[in-house]
PDB file of N, CA and C in Angstrom:
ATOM      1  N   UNK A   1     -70.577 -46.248 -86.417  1.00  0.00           N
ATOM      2  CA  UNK A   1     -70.734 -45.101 -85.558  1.00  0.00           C
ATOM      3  C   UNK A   1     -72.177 -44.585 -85.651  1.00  0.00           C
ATOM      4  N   UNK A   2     -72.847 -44.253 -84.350  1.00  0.00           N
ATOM      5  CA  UNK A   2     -73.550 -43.417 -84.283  1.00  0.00           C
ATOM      6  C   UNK A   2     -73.664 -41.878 -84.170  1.00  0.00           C
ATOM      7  N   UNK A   3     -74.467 -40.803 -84.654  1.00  0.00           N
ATOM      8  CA  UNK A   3     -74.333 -39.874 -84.713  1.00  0.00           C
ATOM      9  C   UNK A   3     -75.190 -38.879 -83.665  1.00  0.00           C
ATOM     10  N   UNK A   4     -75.891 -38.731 -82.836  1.00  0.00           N
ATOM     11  CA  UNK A   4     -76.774 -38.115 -81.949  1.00  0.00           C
ATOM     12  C   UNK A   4     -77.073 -36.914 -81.783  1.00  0.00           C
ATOM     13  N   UNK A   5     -78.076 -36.128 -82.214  1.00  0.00           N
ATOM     14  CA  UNK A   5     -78.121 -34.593 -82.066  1.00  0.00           C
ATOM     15  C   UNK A   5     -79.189 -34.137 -80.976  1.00  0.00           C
ATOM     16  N   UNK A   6     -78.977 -33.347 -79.896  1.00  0.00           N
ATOM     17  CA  UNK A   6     -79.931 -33.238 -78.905  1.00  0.00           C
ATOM     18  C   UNK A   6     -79.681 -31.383 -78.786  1.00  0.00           C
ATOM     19  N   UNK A   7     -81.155 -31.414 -79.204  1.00  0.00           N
ATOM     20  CA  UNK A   7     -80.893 -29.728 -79.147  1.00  0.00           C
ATOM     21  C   UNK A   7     -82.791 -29.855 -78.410  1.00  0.00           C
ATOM     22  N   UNK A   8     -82.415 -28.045 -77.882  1.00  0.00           N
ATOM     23  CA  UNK A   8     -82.996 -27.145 -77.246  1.00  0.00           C
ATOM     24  C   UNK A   8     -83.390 -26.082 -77.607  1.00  0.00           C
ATOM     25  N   UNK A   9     -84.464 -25.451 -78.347  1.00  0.00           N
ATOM     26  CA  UNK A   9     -84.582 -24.237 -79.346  1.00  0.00           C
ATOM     27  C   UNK A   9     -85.565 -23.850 -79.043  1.00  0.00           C
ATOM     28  N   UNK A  10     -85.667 -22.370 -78.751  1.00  0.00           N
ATOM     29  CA  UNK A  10     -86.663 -21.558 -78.419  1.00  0.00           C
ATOM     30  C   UNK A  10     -87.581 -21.373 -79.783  1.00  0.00           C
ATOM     31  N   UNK A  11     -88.973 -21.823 -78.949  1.00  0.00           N
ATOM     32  CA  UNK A  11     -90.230 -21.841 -79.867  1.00  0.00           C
ATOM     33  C   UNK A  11     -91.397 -20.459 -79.895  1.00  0.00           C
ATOM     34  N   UNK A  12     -90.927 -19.474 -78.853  1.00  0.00           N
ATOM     35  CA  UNK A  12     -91.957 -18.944 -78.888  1.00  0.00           C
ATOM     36  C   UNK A  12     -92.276 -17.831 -79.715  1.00  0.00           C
ATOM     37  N   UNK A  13     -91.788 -17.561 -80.688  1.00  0.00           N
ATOM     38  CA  UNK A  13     -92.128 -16.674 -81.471  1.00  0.00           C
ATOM     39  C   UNK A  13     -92.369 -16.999 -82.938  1.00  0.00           C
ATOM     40  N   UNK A  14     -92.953 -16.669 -84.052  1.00  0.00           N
ATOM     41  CA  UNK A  14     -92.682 -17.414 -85.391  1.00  0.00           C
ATOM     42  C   UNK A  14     -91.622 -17.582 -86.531  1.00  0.00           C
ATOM     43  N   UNK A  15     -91.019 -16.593 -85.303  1.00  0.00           N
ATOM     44  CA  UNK A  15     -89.398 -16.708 -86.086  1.00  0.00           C
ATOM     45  C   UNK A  15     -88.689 -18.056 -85.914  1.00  0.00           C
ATOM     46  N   UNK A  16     -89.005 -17.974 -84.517  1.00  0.00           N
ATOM     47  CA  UNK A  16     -88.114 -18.719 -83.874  1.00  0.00           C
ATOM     48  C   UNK A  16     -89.153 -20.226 -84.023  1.00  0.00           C
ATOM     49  N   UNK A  17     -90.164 -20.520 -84.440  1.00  0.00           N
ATOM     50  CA  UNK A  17     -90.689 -21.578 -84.528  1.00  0.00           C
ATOM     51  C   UNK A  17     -90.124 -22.057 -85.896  1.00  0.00           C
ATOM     52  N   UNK A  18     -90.226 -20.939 -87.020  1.00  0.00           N
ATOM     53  CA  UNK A  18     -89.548 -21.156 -87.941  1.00  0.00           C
ATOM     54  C   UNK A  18     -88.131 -21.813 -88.066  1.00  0.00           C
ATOM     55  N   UNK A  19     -87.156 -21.260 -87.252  1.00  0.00           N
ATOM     56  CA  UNK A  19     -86.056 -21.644 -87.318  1.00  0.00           C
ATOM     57  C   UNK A  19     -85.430 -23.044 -86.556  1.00  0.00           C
ATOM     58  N   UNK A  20     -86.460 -23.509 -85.819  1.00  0.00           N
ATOM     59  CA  UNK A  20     -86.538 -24.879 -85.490  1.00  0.00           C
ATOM     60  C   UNK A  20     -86.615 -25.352 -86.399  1.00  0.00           C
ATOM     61  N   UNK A  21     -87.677 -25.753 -87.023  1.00  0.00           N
ATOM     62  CA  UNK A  21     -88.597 -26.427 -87.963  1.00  0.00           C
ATOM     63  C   UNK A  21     -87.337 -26.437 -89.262  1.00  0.00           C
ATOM     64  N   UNK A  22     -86.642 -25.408 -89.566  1.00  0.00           N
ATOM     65  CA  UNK A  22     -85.906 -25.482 -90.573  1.00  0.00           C
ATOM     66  C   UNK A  22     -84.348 -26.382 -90.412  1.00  0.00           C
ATOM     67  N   UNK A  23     -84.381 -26.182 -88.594  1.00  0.00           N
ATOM     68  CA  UNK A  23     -83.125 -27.273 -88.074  1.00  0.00           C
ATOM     69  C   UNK A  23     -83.073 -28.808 -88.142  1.00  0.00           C
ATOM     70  N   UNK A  24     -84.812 -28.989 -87.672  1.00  0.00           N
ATOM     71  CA  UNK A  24     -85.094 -30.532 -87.962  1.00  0.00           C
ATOM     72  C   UNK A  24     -85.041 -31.028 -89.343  1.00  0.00           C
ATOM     73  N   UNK A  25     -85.326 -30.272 -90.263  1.00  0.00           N
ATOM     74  CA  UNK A  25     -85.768 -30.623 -91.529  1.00  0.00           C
ATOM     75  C   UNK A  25     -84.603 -30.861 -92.331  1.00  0.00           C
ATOM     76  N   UNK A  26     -83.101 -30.190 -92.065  1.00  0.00           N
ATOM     77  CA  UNK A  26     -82.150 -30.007 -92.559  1.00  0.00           C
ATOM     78  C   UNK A  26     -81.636 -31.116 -91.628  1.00  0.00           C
ATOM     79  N   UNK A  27     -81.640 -31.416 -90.344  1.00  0.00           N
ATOM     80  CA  UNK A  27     -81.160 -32.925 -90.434  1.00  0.00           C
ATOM     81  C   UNK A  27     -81.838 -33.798 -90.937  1.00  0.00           C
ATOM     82  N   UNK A  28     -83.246 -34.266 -91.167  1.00  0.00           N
ATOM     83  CA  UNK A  28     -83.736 -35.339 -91.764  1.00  0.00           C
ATOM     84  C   UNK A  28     -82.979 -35.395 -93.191  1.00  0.00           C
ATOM     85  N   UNK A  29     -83.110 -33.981 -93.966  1.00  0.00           N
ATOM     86  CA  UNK A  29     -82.447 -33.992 -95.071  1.00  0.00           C
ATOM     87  C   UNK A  29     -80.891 -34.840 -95.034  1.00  0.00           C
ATOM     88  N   UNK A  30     -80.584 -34.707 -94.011  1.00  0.00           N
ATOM     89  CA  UNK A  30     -78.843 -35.327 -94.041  1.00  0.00           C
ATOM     90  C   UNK A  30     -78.876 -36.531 -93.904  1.00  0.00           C
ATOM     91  N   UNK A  31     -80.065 -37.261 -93.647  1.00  0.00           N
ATOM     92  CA  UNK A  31     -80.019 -38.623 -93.280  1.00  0.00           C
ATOM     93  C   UNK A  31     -80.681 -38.604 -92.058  1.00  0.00           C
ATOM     94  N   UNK A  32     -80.889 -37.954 -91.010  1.00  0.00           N
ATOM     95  CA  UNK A  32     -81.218 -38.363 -89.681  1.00  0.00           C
ATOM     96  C   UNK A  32     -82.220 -38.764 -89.237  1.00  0.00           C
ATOM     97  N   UNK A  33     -82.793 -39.366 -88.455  1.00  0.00           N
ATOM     98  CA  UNK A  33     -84.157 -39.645 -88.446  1.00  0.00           C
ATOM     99  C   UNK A  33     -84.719 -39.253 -86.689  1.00  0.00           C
ATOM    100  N   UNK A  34     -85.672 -39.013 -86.334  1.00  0.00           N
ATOM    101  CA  UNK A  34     -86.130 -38.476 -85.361  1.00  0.00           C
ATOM    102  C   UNK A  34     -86.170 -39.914 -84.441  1.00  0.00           C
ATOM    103  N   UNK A  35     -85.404 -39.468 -83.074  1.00  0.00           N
ATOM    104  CA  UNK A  35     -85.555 -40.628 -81.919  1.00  0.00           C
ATOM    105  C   UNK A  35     -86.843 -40.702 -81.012  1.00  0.00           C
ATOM    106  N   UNK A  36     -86.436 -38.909 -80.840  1.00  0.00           N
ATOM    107  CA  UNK A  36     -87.566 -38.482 -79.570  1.00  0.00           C
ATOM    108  C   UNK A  36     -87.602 -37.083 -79.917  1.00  0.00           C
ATOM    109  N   UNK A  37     -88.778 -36.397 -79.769  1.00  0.00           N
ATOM    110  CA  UNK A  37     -89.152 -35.000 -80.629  1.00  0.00           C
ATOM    111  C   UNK A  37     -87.599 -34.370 -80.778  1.00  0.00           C
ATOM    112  N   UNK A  38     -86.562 -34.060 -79.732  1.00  0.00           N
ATOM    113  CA  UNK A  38     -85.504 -33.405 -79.856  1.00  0.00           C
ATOM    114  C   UNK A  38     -83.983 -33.754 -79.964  1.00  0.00           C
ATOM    115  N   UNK A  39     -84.375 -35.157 -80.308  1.00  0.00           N
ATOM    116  CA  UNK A  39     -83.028 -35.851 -80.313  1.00  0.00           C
ATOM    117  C   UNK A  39     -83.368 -36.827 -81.912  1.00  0.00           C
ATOM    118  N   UNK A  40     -81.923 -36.438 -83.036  1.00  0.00           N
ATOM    119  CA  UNK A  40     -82.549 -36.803 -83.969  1.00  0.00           C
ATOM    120  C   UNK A  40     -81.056 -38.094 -83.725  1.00  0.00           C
ATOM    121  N   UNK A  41     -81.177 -39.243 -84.808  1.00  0.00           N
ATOM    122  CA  UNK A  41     -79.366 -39.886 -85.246  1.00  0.00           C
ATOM    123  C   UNK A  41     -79.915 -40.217 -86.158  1.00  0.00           C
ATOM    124  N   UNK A  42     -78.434 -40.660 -86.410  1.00  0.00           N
ATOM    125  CA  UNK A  42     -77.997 -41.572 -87.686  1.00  0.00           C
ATOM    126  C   UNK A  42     -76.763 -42.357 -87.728  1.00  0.00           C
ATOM    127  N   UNK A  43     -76.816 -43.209 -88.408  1.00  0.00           N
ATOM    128  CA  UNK A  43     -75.965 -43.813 -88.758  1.00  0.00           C
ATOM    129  C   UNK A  43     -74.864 -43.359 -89.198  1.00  0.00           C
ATOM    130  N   UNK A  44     -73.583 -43.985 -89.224  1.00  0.00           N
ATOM    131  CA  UNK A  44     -72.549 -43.516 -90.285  1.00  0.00           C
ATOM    132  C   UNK A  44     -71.409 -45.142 -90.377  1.00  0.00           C
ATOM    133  N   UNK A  45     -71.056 -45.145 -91.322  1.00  0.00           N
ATOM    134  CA  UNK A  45     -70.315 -46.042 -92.053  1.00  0.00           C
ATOM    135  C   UNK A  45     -68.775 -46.539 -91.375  1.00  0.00           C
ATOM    136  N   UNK A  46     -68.250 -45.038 -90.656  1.00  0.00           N
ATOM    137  CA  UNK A  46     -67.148 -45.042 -90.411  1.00  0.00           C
ATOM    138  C   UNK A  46     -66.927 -43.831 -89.132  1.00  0.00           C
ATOM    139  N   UNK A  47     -65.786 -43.715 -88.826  1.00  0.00           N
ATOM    140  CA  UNK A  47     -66.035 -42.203 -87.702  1.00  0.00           C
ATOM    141  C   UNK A  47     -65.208 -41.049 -88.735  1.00  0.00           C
ATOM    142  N   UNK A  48     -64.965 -41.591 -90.346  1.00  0.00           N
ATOM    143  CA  UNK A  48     -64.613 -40.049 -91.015  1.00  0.00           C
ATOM    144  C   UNK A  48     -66.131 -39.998 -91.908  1.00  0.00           C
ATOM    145  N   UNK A  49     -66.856 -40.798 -91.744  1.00  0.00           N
ATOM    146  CA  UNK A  49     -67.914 -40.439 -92.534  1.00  0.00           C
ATOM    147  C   UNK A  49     -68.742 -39.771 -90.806  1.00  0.00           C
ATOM    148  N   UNK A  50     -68.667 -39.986 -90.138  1.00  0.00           N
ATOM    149  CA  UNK A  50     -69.400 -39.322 -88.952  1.00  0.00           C
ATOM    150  C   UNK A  50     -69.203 -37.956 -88.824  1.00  0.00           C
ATOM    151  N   UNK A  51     -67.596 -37.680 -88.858  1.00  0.00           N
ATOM    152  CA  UNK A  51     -67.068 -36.280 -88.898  1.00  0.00           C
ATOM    153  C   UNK A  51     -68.027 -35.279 -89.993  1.00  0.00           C
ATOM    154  N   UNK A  52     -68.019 -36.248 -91.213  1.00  0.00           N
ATOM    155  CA  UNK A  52     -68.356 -34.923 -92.249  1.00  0.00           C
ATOM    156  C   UNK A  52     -70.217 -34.789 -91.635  1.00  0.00           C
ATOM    157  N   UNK A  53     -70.932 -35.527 -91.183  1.00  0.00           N
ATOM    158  CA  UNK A  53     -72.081 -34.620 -91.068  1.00  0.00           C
ATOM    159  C   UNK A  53     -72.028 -34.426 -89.688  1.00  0.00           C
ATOM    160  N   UNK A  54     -71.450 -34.450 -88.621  1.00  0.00           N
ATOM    161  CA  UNK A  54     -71.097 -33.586 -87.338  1.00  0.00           C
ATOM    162  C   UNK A  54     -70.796 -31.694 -87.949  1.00  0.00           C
ATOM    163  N   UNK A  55     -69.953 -31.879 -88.764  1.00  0.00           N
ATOM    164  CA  UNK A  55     -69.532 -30.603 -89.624  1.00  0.00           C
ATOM    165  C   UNK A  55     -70.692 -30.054 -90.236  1.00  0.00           C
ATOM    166  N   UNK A  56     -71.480 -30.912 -90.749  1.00  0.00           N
ATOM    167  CA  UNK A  56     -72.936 -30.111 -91.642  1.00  0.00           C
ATOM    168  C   UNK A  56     -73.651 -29.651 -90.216  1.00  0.00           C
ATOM    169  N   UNK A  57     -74.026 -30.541 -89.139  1.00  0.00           N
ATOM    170  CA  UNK A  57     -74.405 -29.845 -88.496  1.00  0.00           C
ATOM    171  C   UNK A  57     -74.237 -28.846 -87.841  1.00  0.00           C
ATOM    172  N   UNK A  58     -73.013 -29.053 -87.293  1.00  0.00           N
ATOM    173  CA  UNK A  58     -72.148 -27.561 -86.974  1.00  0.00           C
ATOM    174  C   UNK A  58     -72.202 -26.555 -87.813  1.00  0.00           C
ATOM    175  N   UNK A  59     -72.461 -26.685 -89.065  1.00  0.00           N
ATOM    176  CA  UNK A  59     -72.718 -25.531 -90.052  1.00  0.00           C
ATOM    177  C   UNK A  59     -74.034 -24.968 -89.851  1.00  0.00           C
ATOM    178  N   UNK A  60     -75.255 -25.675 -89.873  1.00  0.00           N
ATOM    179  CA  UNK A  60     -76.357 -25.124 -89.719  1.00  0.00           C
ATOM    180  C   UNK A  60     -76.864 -24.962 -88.190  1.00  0.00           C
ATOM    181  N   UNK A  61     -76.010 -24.740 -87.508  1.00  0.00           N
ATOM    182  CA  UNK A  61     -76.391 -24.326 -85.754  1.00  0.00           C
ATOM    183  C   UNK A  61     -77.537 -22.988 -85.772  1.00  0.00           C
ATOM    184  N   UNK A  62     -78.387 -23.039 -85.540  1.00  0.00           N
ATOM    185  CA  UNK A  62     -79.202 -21.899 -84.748  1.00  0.00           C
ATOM    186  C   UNK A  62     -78.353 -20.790 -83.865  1.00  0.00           C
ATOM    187  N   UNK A  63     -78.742 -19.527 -84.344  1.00  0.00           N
ATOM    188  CA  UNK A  63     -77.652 -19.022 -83.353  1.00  0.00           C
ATOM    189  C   UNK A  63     -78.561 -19.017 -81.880  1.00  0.00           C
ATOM    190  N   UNK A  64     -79.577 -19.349 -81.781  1.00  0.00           N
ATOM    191  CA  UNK A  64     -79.768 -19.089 -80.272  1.00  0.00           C
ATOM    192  C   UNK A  64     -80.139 -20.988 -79.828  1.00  0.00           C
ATOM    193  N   UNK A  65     -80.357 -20.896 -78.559  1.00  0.00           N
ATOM    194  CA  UNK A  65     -81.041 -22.415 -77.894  1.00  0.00           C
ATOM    195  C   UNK A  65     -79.786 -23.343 -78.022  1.00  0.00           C
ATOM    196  N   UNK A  66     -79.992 -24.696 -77.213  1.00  0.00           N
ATOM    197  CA  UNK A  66     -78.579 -25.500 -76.858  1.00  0.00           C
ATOM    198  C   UNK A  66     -78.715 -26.673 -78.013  1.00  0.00           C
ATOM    199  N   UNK A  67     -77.581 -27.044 -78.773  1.00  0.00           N
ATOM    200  CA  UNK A  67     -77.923 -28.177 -79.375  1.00  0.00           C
ATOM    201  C   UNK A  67     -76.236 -29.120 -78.692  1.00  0.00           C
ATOM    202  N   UNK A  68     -76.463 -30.563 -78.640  1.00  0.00           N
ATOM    203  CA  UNK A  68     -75.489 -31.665 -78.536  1.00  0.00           C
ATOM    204  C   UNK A  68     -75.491 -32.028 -79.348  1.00  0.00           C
ATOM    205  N   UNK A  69     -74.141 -32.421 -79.703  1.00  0.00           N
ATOM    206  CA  UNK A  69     -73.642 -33.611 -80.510  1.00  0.00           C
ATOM    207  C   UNK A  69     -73.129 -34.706 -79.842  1.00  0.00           C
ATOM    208  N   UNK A  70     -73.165 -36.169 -79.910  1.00  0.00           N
ATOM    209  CA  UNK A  70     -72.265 -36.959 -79.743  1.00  0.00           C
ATOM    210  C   UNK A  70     -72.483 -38.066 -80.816  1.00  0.00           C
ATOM    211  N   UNK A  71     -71.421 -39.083 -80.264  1.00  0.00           N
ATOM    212  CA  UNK A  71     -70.862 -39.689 -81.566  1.00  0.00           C
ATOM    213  C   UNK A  71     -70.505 -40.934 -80.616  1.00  0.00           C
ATOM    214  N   UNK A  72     -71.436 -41.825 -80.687  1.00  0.00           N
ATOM    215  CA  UNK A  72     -71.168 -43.721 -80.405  1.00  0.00           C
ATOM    216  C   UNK A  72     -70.357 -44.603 -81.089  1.00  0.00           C
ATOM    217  N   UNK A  73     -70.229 -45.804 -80.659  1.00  0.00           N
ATOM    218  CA  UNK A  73     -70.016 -46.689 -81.820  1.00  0.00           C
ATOM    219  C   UNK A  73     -71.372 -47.667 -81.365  1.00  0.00           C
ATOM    220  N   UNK A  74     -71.049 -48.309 -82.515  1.00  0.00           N
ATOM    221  CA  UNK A  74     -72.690 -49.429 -82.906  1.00  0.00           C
ATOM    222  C   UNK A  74     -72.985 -50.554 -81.344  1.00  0.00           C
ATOM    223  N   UNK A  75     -71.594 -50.794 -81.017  1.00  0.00           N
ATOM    224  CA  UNK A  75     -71.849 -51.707 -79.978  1.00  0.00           C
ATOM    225  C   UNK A  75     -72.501 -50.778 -78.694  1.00  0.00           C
ATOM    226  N   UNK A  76     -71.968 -49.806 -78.701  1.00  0.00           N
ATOM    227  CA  UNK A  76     -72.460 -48.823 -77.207  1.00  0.00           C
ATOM    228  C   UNK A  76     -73.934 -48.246 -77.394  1.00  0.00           C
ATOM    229  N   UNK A  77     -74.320 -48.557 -79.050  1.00  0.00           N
ATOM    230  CA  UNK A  77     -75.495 -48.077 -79.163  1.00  0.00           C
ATOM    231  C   UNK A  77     -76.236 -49.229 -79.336  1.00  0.00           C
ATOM    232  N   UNK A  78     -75.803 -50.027 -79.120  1.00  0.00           N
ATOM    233  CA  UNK A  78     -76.647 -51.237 -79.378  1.00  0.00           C
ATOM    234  C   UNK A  78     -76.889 -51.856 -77.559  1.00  0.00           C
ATOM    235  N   UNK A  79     -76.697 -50.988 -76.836  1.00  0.00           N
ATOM    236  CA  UNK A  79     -76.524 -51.416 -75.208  1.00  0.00           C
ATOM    237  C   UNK A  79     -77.624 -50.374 -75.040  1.00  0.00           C
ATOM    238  N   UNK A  80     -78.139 -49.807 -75.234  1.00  0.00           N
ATOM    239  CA  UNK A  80     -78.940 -48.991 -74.960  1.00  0.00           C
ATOM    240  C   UNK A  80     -80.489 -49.573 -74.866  1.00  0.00           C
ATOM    241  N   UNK A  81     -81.558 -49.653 -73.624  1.00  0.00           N
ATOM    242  CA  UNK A  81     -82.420 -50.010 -73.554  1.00  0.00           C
ATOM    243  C   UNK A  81     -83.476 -48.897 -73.547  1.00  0.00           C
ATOM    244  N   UNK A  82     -84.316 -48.959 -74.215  1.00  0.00           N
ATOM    245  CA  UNK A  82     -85.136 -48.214 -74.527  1.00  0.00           C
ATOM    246  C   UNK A  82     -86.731 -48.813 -74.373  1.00  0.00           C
ATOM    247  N   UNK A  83     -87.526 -47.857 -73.432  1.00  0.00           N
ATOM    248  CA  UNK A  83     -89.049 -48.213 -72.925  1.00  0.00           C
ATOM    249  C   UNK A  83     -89.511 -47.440 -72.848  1.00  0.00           C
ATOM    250  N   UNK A  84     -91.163 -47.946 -72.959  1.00  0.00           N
ATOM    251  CA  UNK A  84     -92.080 -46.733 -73.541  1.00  0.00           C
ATOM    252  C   UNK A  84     -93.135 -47.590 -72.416  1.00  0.00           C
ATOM    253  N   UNK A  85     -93.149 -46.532 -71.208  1.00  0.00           N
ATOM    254  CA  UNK A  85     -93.762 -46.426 -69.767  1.00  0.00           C
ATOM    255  C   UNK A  85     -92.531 -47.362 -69.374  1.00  0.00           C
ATOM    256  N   UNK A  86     -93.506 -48.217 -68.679  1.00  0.00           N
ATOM    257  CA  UNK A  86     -92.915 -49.370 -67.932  1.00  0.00           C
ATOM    258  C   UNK A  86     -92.600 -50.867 -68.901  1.00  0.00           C
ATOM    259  N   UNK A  87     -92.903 -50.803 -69.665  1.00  0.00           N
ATOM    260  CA  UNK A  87     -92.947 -52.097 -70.595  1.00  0.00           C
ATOM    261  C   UNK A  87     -91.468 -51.345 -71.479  1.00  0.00           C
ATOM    262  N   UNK A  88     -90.065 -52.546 -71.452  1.00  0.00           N
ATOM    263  CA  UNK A  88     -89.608 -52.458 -72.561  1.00  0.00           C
ATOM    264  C   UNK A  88     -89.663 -53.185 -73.850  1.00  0.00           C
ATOM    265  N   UNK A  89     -89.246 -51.594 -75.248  1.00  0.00           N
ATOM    266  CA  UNK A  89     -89.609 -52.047 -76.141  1.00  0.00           C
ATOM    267  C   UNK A  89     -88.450 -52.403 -77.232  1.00  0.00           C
ATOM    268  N   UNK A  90     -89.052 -52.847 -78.100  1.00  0.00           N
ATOM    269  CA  UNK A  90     -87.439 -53.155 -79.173  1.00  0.00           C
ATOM    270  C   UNK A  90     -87.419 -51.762 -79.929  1.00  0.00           C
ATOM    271  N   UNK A  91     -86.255 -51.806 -80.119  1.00  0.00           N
ATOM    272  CA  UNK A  91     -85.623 -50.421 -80.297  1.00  0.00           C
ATOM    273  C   UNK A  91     -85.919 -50.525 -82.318  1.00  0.00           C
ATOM    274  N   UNK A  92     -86.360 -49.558 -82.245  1.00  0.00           N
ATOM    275  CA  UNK A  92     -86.436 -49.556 -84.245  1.00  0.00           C
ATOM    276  C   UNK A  92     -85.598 -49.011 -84.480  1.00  0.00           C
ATOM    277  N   UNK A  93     -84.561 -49.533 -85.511  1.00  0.00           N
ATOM    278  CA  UNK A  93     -83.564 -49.136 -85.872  1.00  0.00           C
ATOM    279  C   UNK A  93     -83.783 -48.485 -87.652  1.00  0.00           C
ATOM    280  N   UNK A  94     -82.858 -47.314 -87.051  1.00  0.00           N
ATOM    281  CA  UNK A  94     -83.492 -46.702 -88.581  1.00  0.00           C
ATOM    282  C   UNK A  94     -83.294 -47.076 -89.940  1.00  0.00           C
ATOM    283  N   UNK A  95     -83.533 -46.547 -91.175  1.00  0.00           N
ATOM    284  CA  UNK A  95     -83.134 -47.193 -92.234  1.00  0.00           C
ATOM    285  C   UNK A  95     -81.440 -46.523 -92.643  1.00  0.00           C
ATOM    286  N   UNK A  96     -81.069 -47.538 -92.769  1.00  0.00           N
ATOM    287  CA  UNK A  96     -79.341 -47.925 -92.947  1.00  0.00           C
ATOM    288  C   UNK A  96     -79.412 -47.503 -94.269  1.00  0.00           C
ATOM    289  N   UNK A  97     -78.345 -46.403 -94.500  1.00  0.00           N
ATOM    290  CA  UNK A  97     -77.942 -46.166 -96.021  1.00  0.00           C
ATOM    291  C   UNK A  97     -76.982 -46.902 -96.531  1.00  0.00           C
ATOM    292  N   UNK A  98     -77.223 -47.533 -97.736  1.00  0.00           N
ATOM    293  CA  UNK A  98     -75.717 -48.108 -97.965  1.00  0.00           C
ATOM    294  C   UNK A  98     -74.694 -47.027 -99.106  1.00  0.00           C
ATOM    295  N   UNK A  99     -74.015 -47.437 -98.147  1.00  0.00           N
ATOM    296  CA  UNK A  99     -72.578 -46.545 -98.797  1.00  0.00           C
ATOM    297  C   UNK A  99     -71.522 -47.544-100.215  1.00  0.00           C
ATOM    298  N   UNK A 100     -71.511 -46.470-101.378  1.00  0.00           N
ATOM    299  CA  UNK A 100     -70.698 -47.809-102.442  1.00  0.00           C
ATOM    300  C   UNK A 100     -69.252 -46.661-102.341  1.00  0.00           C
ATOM    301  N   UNK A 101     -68.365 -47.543-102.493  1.00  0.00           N
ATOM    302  CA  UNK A 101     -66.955 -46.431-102.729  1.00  0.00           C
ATOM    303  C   UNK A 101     -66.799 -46.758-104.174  1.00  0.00           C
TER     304      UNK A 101
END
């Protein structure tokens, strides 16, 4: 499973620049890695390991500006073509955590 976060957060004040900056940082902290300035993912192992950081994020929501969640699986994210202008490019895939039970 993939995990996808696409948010929208008002920057113009230093509060509120602040409280971005503290949204991105707390997903990288979870694992996520930046796609495109406002859309971060990650990986997950399973769709109950997806649930629990859908939930972290839902915990640390901003109360103001729009954020998305969604939630792929590997094959639907692996259909995804991705280009930078007109030339497509290979998609970098982030670094994979491994999970031990």
């Amino acid at each position: 499973m993939w995990v996808l976060v696409f948010f929208d957060l008002p920057t113009e004040t230093k509060v509120q620049r602040k409280v971005a900056s503290r949204f991105r940082k707390d997903l990288m902290t979870d694992g996520f890695t930046m796609f495109q300035f406002s859309i971060y993912l990650r990986f997950c192992a399973s769709r109950e390991n997806a649930e629990v950081h859908i939930k972290r994020v839902k915990g640390r929501l901003p109360k103001k500006g729009k954020v998305g969640i969604l939630h792929i699986t590997d094959k639907q994210f692996g259909m995804m073509e991705v280009f930078h202008g007109i030339k497509e490019i290979e998609k970098e895939m982030p670094n994979q955590q491994l999970e031990l039970f």
